[in-house]
PDB file of N, CA and C in Angstrom:
ATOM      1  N   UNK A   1      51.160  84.913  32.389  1.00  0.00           N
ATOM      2  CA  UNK A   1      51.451  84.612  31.001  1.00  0.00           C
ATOM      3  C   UNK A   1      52.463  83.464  30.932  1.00  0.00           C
ATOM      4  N   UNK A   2      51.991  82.335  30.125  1.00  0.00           N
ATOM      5  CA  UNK A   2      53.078  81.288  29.912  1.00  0.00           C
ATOM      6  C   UNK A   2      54.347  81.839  28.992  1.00  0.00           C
ATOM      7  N   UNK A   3      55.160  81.262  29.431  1.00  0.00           N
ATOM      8  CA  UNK A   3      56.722  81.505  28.895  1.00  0.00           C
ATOM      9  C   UNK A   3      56.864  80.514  27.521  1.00  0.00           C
ATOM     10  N   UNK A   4      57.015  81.300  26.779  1.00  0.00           N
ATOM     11  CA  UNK A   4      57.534  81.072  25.246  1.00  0.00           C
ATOM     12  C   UNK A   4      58.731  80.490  24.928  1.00  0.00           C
ATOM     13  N   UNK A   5      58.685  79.163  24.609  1.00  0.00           N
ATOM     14  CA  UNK A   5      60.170  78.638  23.758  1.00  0.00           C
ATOM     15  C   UNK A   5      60.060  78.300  22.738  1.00  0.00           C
ATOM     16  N   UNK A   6      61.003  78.740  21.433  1.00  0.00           N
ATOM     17  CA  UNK A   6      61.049  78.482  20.147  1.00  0.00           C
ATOM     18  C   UNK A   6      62.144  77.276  20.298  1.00  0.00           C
ATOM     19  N   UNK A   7      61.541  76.092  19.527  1.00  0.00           N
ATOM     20  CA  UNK A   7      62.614  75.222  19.201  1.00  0.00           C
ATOM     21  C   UNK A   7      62.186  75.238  17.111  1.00  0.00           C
ATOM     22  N   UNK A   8      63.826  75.268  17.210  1.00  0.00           N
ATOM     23  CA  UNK A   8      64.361  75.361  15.998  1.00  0.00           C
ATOM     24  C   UNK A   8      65.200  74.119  15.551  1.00  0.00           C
ATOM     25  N   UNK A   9      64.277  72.865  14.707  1.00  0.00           N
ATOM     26  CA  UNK A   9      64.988  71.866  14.618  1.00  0.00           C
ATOM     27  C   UNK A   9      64.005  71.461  13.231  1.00  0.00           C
ATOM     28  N   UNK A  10      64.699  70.588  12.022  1.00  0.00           N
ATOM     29  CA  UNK A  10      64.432  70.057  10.751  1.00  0.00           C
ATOM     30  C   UNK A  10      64.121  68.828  10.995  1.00  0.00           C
ATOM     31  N   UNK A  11      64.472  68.120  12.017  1.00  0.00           N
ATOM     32  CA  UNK A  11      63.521  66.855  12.398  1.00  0.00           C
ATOM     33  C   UNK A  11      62.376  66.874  12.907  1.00  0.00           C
ATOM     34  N   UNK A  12      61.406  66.368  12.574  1.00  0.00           N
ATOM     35  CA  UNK A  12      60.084  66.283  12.755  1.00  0.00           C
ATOM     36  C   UNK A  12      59.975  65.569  14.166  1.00  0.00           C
ATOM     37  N   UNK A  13      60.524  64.188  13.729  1.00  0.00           N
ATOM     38  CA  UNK A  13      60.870  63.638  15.892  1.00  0.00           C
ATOM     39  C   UNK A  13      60.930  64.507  16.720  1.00  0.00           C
ATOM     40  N   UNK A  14      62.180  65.365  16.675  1.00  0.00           N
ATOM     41  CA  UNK A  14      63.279  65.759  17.771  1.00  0.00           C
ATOM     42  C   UNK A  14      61.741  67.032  18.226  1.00  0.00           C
ATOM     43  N   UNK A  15      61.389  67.843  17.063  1.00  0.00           N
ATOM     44  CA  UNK A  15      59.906  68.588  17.458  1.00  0.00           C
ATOM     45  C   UNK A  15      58.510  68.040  18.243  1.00  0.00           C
ATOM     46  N   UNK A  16      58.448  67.130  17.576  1.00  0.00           N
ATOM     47  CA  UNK A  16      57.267  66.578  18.208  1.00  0.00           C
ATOM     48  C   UNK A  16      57.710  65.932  19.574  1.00  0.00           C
ATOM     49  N   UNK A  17      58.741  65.413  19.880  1.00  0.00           N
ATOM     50  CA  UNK A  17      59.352  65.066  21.290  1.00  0.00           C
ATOM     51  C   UNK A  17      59.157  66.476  22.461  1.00  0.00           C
ATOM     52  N   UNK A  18      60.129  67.316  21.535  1.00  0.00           N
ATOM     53  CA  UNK A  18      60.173  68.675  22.215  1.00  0.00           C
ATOM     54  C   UNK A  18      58.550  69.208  22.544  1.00  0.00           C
ATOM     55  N   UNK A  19      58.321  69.108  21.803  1.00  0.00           N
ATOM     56  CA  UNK A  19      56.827  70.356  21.776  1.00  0.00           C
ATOM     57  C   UNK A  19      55.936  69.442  23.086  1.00  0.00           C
ATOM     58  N   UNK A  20      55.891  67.928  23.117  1.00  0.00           N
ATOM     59  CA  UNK A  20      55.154  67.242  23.556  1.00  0.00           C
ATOM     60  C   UNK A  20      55.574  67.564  25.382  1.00  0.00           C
ATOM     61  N   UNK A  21      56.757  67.289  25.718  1.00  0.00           N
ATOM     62  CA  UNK A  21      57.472  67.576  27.038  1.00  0.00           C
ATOM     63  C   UNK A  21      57.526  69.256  27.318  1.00  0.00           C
ATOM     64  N   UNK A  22      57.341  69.847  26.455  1.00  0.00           N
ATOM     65  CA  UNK A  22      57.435  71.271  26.726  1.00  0.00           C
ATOM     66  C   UNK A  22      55.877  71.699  26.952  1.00  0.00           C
ATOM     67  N   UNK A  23      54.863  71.109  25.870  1.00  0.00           N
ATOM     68  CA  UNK A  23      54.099  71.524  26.323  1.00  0.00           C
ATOM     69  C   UNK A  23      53.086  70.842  27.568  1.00  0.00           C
ATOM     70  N   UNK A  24      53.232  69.879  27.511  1.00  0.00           N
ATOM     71  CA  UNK A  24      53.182  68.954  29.182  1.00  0.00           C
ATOM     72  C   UNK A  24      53.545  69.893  30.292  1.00  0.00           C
ATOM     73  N   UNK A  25      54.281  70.656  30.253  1.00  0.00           N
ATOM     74  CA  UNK A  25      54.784  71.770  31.219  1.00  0.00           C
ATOM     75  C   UNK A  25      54.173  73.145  31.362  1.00  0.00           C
ATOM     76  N   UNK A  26      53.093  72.875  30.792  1.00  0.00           N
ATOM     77  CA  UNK A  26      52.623  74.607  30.177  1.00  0.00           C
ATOM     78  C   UNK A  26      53.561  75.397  29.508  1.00  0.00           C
ATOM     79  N   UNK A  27      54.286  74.977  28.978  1.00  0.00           N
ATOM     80  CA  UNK A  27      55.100  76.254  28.287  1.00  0.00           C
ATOM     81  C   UNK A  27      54.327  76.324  26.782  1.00  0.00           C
ATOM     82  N   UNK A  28      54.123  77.634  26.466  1.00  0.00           N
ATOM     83  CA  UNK A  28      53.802  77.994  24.996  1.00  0.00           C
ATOM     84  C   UNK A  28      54.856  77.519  23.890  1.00  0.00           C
ATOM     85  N   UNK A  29      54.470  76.793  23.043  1.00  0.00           N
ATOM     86  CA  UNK A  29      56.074  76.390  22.242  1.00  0.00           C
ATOM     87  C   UNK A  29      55.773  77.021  20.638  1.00  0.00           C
ATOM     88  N   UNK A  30      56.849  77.513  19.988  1.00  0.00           N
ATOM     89  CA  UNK A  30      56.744  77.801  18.849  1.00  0.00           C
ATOM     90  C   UNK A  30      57.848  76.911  17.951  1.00  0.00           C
ATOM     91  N   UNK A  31      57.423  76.588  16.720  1.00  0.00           N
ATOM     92  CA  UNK A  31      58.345  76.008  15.924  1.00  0.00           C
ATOM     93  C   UNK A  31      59.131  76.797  14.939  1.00  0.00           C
ATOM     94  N   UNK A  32      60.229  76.445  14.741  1.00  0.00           N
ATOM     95  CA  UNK A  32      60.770  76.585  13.373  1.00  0.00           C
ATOM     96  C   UNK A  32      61.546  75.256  12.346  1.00  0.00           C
ATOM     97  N   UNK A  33      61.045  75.021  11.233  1.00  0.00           N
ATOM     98  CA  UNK A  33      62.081  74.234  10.567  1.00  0.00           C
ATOM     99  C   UNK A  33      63.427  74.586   9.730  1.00  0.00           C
ATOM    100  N   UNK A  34      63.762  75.648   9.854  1.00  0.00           N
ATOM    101  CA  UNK A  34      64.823  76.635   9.068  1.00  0.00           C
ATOM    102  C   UNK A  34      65.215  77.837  10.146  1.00  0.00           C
ATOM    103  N   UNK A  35      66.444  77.773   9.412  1.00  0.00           N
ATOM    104  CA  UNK A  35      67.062  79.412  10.207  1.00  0.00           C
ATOM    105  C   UNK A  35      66.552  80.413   9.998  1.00  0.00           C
ATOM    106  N   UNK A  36      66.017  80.413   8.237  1.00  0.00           N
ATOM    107  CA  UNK A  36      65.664  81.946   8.228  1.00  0.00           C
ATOM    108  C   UNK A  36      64.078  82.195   8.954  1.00  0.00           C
ATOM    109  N   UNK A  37      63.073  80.776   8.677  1.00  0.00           N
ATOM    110  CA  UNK A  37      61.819  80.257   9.662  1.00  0.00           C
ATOM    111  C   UNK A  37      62.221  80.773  10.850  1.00  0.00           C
ATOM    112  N   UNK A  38      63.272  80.819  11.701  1.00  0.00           N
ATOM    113  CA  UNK A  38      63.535  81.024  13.078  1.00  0.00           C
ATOM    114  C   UNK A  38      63.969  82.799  13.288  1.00  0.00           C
ATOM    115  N   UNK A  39      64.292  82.877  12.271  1.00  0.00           N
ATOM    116  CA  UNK A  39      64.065  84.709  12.468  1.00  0.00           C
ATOM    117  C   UNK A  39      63.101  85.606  12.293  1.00  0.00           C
ATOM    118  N   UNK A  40      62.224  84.688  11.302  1.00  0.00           N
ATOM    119  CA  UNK A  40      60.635  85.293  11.114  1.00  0.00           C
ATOM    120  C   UNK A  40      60.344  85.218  12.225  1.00  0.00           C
ATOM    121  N   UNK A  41      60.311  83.892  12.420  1.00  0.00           N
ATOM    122  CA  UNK A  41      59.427  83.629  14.407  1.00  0.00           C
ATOM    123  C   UNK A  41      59.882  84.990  15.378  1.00  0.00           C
ATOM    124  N   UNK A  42      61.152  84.698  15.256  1.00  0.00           N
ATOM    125  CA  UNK A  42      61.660  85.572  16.291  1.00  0.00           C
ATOM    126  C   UNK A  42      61.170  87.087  16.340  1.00  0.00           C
ATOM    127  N   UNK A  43      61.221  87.780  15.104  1.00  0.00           N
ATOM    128  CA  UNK A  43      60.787  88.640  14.684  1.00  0.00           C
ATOM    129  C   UNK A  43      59.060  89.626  15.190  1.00  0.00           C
ATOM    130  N   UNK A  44      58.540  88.074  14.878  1.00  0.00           N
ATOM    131  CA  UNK A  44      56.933  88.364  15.296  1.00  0.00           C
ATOM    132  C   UNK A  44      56.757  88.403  17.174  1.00  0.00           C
ATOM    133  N   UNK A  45      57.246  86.936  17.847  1.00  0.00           N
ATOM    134  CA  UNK A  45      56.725  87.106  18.507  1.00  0.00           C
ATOM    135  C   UNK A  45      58.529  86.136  19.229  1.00  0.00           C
ATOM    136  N   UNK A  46      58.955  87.652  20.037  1.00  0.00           N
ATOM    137  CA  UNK A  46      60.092  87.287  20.865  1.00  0.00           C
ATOM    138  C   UNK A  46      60.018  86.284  21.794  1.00  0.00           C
ATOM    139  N   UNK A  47      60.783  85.091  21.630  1.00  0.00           N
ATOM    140  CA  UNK A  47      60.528  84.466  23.028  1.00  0.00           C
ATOM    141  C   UNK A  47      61.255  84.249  23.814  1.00  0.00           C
ATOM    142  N   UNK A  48      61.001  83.699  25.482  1.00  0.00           N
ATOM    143  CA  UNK A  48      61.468  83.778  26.393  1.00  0.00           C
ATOM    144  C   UNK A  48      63.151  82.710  26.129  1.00  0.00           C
ATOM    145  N   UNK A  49      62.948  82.030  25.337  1.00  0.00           N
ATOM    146  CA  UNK A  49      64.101  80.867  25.218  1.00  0.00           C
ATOM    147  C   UNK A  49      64.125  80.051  23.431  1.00  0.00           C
ATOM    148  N   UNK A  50      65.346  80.130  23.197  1.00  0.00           N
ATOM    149  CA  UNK A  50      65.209  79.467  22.104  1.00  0.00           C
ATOM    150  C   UNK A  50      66.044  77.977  22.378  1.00  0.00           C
ATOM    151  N   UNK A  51      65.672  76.623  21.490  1.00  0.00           N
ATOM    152  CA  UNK A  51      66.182  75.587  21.793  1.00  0.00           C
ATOM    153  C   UNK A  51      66.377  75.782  20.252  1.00  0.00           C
ATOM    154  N   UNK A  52      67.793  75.271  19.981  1.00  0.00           N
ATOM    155  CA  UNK A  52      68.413  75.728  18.341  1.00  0.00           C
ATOM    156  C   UNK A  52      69.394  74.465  18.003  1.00  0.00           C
ATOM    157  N   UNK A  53      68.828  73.606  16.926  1.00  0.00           N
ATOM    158  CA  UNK A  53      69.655  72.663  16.210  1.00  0.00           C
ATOM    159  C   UNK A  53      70.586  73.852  15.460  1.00  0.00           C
ATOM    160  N   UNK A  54      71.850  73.269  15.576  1.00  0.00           N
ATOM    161  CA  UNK A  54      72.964  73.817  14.505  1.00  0.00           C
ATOM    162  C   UNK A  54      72.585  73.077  12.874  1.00  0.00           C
ATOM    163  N   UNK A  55      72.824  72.177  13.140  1.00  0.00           N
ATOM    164  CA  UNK A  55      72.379  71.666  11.472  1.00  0.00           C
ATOM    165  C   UNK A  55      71.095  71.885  10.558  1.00  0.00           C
ATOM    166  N   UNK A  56      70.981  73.531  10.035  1.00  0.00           N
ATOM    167  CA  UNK A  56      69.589  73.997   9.572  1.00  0.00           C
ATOM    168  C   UNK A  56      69.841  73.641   7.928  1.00  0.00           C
ATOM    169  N   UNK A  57      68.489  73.488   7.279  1.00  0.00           N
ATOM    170  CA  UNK A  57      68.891  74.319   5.867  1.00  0.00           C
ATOM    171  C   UNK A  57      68.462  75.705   6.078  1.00  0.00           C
ATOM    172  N   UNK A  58      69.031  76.141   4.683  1.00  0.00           N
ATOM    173  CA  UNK A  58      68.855  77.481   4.205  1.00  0.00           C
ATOM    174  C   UNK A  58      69.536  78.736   5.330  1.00  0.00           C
ATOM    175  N   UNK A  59      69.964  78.185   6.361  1.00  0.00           N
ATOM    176  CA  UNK A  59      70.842  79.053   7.227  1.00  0.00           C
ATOM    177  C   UNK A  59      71.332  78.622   8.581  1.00  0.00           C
ATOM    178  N   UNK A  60      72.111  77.990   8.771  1.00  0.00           N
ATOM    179  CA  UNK A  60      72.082  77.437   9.910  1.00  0.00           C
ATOM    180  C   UNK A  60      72.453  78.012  11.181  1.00  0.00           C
ATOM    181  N   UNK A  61      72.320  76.982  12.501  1.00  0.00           N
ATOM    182  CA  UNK A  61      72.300  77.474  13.767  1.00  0.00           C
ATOM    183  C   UNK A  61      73.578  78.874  14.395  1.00  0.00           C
ATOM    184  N   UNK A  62      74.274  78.405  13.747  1.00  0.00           N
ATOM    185  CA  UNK A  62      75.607  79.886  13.951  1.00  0.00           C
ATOM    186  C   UNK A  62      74.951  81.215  13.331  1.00  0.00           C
ATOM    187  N   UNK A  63      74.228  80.923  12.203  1.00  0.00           N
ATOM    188  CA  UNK A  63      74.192  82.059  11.254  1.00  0.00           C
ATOM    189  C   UNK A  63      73.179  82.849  12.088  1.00  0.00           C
ATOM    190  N   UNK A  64      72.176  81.858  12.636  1.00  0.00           N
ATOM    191  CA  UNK A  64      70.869  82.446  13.426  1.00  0.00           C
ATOM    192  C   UNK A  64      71.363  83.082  14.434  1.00  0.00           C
ATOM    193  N   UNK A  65      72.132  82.831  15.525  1.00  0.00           N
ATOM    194  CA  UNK A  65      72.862  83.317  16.410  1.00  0.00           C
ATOM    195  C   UNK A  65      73.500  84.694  16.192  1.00  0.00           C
ATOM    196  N   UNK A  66      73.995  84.353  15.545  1.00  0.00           N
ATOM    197  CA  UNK A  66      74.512  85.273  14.431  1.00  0.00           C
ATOM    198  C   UNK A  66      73.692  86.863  14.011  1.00  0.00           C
ATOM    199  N   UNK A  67      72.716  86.514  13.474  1.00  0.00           N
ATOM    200  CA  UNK A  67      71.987  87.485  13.281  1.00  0.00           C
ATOM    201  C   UNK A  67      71.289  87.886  14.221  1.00  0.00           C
ATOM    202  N   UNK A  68      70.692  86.987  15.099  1.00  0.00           N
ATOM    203  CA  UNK A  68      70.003  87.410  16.814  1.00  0.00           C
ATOM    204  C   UNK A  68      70.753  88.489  17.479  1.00  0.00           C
ATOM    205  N   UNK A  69      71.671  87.992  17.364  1.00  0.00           N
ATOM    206  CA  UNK A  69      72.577  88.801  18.440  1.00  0.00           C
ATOM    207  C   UNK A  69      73.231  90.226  17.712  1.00  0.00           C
ATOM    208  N   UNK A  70      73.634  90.276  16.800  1.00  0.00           N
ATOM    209  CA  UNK A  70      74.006  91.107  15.944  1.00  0.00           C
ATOM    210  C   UNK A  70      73.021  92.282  15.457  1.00  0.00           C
ATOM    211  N   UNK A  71      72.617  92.289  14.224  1.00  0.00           N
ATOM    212  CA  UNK A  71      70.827  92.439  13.349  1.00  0.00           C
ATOM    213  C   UNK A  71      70.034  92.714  14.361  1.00  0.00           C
ATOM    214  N   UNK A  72      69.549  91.992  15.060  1.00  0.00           N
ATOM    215  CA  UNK A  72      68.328  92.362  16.311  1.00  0.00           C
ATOM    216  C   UNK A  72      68.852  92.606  17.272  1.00  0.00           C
ATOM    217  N   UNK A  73      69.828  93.031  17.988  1.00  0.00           N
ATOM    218  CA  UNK A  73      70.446  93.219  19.277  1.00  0.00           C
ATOM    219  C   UNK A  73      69.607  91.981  19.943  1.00  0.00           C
ATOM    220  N   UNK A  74      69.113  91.354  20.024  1.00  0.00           N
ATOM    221  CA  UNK A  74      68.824  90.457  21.081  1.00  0.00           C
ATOM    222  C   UNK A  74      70.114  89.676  21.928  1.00  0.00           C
ATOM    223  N   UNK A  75      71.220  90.104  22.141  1.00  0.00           N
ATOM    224  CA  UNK A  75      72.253  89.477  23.328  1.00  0.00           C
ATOM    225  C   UNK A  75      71.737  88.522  24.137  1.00  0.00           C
ATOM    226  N   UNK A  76      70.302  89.330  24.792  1.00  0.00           N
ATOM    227  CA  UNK A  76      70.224  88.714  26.405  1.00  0.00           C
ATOM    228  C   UNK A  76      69.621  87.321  25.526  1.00  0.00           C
ATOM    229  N   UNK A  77      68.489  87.249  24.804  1.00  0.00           N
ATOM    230  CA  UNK A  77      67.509  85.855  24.576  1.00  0.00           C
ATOM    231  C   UNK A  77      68.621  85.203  24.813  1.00  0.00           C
ATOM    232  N   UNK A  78      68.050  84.206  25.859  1.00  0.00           N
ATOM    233  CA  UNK A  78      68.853  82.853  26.106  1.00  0.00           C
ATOM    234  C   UNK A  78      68.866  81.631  24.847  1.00  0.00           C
ATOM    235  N   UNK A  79      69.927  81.246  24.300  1.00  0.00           N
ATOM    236  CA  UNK A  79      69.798  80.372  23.274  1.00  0.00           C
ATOM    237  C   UNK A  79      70.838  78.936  23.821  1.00  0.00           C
ATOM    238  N   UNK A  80      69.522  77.501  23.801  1.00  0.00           N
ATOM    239  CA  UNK A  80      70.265  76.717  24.096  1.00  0.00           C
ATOM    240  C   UNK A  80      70.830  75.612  22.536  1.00  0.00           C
ATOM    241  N   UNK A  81      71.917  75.201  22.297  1.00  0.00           N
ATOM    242  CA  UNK A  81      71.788  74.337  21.237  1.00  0.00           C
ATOM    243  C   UNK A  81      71.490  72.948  21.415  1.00  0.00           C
ATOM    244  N   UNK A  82      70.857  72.347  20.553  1.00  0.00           N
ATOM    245  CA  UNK A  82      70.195  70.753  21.117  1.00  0.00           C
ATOM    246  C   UNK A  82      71.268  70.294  19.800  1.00  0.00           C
TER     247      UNK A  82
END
Protein backbone atom coordinates (compact mmCIF):
# COMPACT_ATOMS: atom_id res chain seq x y z
CA UNK A 1 0.00 0.00 0.00
CA UNK A 2 1.35 3.48 -0.99
CA UNK A 3 1.89 5.90 1.87
CA UNK A 4 -0.46 8.82 2.15
CA UNK A 5 0.55 12.56 2.50
CA UNK A 6 -1.87 15.33 3.00
CA UNK A 7 -0.47 18.65 2.01
CA UNK A 8 -2.37 21.46 3.37
CA UNK A 9 -1.57 24.69 1.51
CA UNK A 10 -3.99 27.83 -0.15
CA UNK A 11 -1.56 28.22 -2.93
CA UNK A 12 -2.37 26.52 -5.88
CA UNK A 13 1.65 26.56 -6.99
CA UNK A 14 3.10 25.43 -3.76
CA UNK A 15 0.19 22.18 -4.43
CA UNK A 16 0.67 21.51 -7.72
CA UNK A 17 4.64 21.60 -7.11
CA UNK A 18 4.01 19.35 -4.10
CA UNK A 19 1.54 16.87 -5.51
CA UNK A 20 3.74 16.72 -8.80
CA UNK A 21 7.25 15.61 -6.79
CA UNK A 22 5.26 13.61 -4.38
CA UNK A 23 3.50 11.95 -6.72
CA UNK A 24 6.59 11.22 -9.07
CA UNK A 25 7.51 9.16 -5.98
CA UNK A 26 4.50 6.99 -5.74
CA UNK A 27 3.23 8.50 -2.82
CA UNK A 28 -0.70 8.81 -2.69
CA UNK A 29 -1.22 12.64 -2.08
CA UNK A 30 -4.29 14.25 -0.70
CA UNK A 31 -5.12 17.95 -0.72
CA UNK A 32 -6.44 20.46 1.45
CA UNK A 33 -7.03 24.25 0.84
CA UNK A 34 -8.25 25.21 4.46
CA UNK A 35 -7.76 24.06 7.99
CA UNK A 36 -11.06 23.05 8.59
CA UNK A 37 -10.67 21.14 4.61
CA UNK A 38 -7.65 19.49 6.45
CA UNK A 39 -9.65 17.99 9.27
CA UNK A 40 -12.36 16.66 7.07
CA UNK A 41 -9.46 14.98 5.11
CA UNK A 42 -8.00 13.86 8.09
CA UNK A 43 -11.05 12.59 9.44
CA UNK A 44 -11.97 10.34 6.37
CA UNK A 45 -8.93 9.00 5.43
CA UNK A 46 -5.81 9.22 8.11
CA UNK A 47 -2.61 9.77 6.61
CA UNK A 48 0.74 8.61 6.90
CA UNK A 49 2.22 12.42 6.94
CA UNK A 50 0.86 15.74 6.80
CA UNK A 51 2.82 18.73 4.97
CA UNK A 52 0.92 21.94 6.69
CA UNK A 53 1.17 25.70 5.57
CA UNK A 54 0.60 27.82 8.79
CA UNK A 55 -1.02 30.64 6.89
CA UNK A 56 -4.72 28.96 6.30
CA UNK A 57 -8.07 30.68 5.94
CA UNK A 58 -10.88 29.83 7.98
CA UNK A 59 -8.44 28.10 10.55
CA UNK A 60 -5.07 28.05 10.45
CA UNK A 61 -1.96 25.78 10.70
CA UNK A 62 -1.63 25.99 14.77
CA UNK A 63 -5.34 25.63 15.11
CA UNK A 64 -5.13 22.31 12.90
CA UNK A 65 -2.39 21.02 15.01
CA UNK A 66 -4.21 21.96 17.52
CA UNK A 67 -7.16 20.04 17.07
CA UNK A 68 -5.13 16.86 15.58
CA UNK A 69 -3.47 16.41 18.45
CA UNK A 70 -5.95 17.34 21.01
CA UNK A 71 -9.89 16.48 19.47
CA UNK A 72 -8.51 13.38 17.58
CA UNK A 73 -5.73 12.18 19.78
CA UNK A 74 -3.66 11.83 16.76
CA UNK A 75 -0.06 12.84 18.72
CA UNK A 76 1.92 10.32 16.74
CA UNK A 77 0.73 11.69 12.79
CA UNK A 78 3.88 13.22 11.83
CA UNK A 79 3.19 16.92 10.86
CA UNK A 80 5.73 18.80 8.81
CA UNK A 81 5.20 22.76 8.34
CA UNK A 82 6.15 24.09 4.78
Amino acid sequence: MRPTILIVDDDNDNLVLLKHILGAKDYQVLEALDGEQAIDVVKSFTPDLILLDLQLPKLNGFGVVRHLRESLNLSSLPIVII
